[in-house]
N, C-alpha and C. Protein backbone atom coordinates (compact mmCIF):
# COMPACT_ATOMS: atom_id res chain seq x y z
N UNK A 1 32.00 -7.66 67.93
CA UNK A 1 31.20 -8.66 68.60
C UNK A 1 29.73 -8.25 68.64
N UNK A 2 29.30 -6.76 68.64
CA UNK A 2 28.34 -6.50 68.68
C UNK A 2 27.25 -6.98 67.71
N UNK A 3 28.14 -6.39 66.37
CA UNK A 3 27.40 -6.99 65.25
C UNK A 3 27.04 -8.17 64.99
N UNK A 4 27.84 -9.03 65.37
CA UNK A 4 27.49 -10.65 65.32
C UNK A 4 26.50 -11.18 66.17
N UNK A 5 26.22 -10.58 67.24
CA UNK A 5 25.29 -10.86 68.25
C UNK A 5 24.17 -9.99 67.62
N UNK A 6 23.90 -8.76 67.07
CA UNK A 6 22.55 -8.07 66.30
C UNK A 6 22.20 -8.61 65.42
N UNK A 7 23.29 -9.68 64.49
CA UNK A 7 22.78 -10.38 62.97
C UNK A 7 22.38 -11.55 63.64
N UNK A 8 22.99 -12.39 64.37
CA UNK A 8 22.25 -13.59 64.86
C UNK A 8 20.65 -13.36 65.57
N UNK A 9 20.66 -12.12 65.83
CA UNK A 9 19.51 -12.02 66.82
C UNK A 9 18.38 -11.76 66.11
N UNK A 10 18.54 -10.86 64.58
CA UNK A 10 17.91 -10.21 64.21
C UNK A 10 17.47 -11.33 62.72
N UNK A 11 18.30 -12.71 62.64
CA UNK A 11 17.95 -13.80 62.14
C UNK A 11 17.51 -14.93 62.83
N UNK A 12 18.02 -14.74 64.09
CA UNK A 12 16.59 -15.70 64.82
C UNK A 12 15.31 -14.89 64.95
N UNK A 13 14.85 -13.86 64.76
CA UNK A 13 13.55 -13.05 64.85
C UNK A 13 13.15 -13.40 63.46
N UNK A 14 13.65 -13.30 62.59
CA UNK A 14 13.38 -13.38 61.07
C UNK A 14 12.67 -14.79 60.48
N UNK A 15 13.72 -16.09 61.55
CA UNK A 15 13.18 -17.18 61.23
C UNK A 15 12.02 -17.44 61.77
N UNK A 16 11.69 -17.08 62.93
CA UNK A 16 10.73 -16.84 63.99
C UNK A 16 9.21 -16.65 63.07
N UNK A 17 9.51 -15.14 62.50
CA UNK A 17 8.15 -14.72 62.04
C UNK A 17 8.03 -15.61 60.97
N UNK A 18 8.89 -15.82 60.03
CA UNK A 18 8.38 -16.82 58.99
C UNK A 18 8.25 -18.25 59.59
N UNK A 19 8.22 -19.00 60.71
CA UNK A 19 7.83 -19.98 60.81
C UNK A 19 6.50 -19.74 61.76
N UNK A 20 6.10 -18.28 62.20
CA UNK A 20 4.67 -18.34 62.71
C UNK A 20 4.31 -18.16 61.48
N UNK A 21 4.54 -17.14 60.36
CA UNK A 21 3.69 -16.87 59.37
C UNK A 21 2.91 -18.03 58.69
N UNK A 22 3.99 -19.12 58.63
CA UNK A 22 3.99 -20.60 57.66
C UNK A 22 2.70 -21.60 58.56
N UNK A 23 2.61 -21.38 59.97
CA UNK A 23 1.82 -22.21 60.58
C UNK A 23 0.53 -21.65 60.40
N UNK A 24 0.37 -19.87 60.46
CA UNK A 24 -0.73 -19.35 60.75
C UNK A 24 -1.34 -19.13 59.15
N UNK A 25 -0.96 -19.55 58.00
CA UNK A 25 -0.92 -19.67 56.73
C UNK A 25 -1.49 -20.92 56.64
N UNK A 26 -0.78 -21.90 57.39
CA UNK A 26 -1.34 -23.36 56.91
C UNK A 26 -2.51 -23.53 57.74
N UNK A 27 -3.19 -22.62 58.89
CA UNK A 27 -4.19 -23.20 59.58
C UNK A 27 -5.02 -22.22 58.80
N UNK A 28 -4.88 -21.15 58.11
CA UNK A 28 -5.74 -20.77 57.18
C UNK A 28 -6.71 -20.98 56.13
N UNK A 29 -5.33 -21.96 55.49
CA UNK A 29 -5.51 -22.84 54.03
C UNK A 29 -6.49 -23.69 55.05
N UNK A 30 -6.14 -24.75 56.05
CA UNK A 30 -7.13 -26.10 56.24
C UNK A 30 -8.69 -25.75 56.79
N UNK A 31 -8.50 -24.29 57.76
CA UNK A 31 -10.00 -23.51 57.53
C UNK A 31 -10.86 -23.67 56.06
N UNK A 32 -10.37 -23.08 55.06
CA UNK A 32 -11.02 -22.75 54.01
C UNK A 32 -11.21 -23.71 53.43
N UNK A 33 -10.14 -25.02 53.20
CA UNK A 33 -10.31 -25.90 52.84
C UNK A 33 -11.49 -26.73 53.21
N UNK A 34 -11.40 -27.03 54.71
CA UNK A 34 -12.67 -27.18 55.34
C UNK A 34 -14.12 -27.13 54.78
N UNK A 35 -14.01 -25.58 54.71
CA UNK A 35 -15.73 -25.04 54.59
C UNK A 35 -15.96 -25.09 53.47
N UNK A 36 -14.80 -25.16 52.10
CA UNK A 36 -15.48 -25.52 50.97
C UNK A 36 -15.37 -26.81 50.88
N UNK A 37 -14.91 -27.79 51.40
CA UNK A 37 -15.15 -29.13 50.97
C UNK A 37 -16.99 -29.74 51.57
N UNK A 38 -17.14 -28.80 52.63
CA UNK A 38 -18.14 -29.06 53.66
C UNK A 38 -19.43 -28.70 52.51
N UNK A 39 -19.32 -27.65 51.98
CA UNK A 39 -20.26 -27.09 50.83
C UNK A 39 -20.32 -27.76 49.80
N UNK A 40 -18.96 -28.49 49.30
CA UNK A 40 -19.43 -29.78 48.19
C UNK A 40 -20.03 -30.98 48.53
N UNK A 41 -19.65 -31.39 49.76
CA UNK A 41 -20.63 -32.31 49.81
C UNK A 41 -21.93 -32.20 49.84
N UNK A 42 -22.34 -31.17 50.43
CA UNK A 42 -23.53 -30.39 50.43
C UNK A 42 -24.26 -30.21 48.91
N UNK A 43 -23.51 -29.89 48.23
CA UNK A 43 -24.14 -29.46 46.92
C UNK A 43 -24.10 -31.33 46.04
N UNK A 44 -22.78 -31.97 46.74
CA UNK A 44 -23.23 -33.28 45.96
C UNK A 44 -24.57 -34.19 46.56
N UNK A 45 -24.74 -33.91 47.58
CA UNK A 45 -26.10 -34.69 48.70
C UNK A 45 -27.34 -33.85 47.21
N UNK A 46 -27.04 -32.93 47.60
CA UNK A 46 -28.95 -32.28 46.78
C UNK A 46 -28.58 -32.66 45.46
N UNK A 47 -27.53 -32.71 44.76
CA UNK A 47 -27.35 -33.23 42.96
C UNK A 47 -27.98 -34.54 43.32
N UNK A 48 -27.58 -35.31 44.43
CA UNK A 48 -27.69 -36.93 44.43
C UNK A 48 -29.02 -37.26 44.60
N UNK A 49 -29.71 -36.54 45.74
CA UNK A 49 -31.29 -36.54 45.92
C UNK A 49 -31.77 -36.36 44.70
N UNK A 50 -31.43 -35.26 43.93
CA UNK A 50 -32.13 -34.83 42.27
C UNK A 50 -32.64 -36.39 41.86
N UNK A 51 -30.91 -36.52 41.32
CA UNK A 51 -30.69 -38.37 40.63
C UNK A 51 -31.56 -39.00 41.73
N UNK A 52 -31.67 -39.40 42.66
CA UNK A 52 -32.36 -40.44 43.16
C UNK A 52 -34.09 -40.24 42.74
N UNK A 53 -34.26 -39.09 42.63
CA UNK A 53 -35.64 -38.68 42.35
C UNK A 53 -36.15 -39.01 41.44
N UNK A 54 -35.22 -38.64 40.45
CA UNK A 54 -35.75 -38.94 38.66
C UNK A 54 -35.62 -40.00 38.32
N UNK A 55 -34.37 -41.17 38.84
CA UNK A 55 -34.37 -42.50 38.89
C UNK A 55 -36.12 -43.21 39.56
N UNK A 56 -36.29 -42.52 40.46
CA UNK A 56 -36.95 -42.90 41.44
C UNK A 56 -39.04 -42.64 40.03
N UNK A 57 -39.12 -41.50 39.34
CA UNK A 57 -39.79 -41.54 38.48
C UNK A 57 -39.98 -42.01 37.21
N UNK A 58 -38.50 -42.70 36.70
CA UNK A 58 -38.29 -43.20 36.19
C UNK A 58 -39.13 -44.47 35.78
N UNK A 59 -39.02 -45.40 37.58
CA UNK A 59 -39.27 -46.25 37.74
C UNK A 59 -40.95 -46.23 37.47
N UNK A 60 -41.55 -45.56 38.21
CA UNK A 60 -42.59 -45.61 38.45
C UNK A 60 -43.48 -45.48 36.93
N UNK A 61 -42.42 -44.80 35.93
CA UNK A 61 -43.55 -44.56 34.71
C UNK A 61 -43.12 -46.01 33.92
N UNK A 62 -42.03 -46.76 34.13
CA UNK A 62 -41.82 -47.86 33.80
C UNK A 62 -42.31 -48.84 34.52
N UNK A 63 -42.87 -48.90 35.25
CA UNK A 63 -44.11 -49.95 35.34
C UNK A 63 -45.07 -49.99 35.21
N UNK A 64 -46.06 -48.82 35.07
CA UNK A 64 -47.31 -49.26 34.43
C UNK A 64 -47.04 -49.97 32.85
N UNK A 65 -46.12 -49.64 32.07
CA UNK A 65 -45.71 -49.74 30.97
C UNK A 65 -45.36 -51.44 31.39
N UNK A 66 -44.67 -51.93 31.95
CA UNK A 66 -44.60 -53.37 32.04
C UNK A 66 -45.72 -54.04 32.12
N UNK A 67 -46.66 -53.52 33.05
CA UNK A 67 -48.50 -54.29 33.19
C UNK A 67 -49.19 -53.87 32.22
N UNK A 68 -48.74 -52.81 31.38
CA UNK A 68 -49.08 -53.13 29.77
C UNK A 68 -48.79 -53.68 29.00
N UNK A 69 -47.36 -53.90 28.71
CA UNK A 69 -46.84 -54.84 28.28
C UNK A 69 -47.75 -56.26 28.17
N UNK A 70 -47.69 -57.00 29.79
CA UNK A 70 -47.96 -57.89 29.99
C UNK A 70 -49.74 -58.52 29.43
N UNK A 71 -50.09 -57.48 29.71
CA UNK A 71 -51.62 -57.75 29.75
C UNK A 71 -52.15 -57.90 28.16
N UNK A 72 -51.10 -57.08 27.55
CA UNK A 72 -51.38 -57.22 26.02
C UNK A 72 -50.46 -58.82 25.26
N UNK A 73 -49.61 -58.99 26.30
CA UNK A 73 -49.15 -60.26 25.25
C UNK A 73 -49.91 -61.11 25.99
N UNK A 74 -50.69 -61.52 27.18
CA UNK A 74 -51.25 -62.23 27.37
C UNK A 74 -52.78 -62.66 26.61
N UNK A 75 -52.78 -61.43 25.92
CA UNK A 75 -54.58 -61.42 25.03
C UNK A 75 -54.60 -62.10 23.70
């Protein structure tokens, strides 16, 4: 009887640590997950500012070029 009561005991301890291990594992993973998703957006915001910038010069060298355009087919 002894033994049966040390193997049950010593497999509820067993299941025990592997189901803290499994929780304290998964709040690990969603930490890290976290802080690198937090850093991509981060790095996609300043890629996106870039693009908005060069779009943004884009524009600007394409319009004097239109009031040239214009001024010459009007002559």
């Amino acid at each position: 009887m002894n033994v049966g009561v040390t193997f049950i005991f010593v497999f509820a301890l067993l299941v025990t640590i592997i189901k803290w291990g499994l929780i304290i594992w998964g709040i690990i993973w969603l930490v890290r997950y976290l802080k690198r998703s937090s850093q991509e957006r981060q790095r996609f915001r300043l890629e996106l500012g870039k693009l908005a910038e060069q779009v943004h010069l884009l524009q600007q060298e394409l319009k004097p070029n239109k009031n040239s355009n214009s001024l010459q087919e009007a002559k």
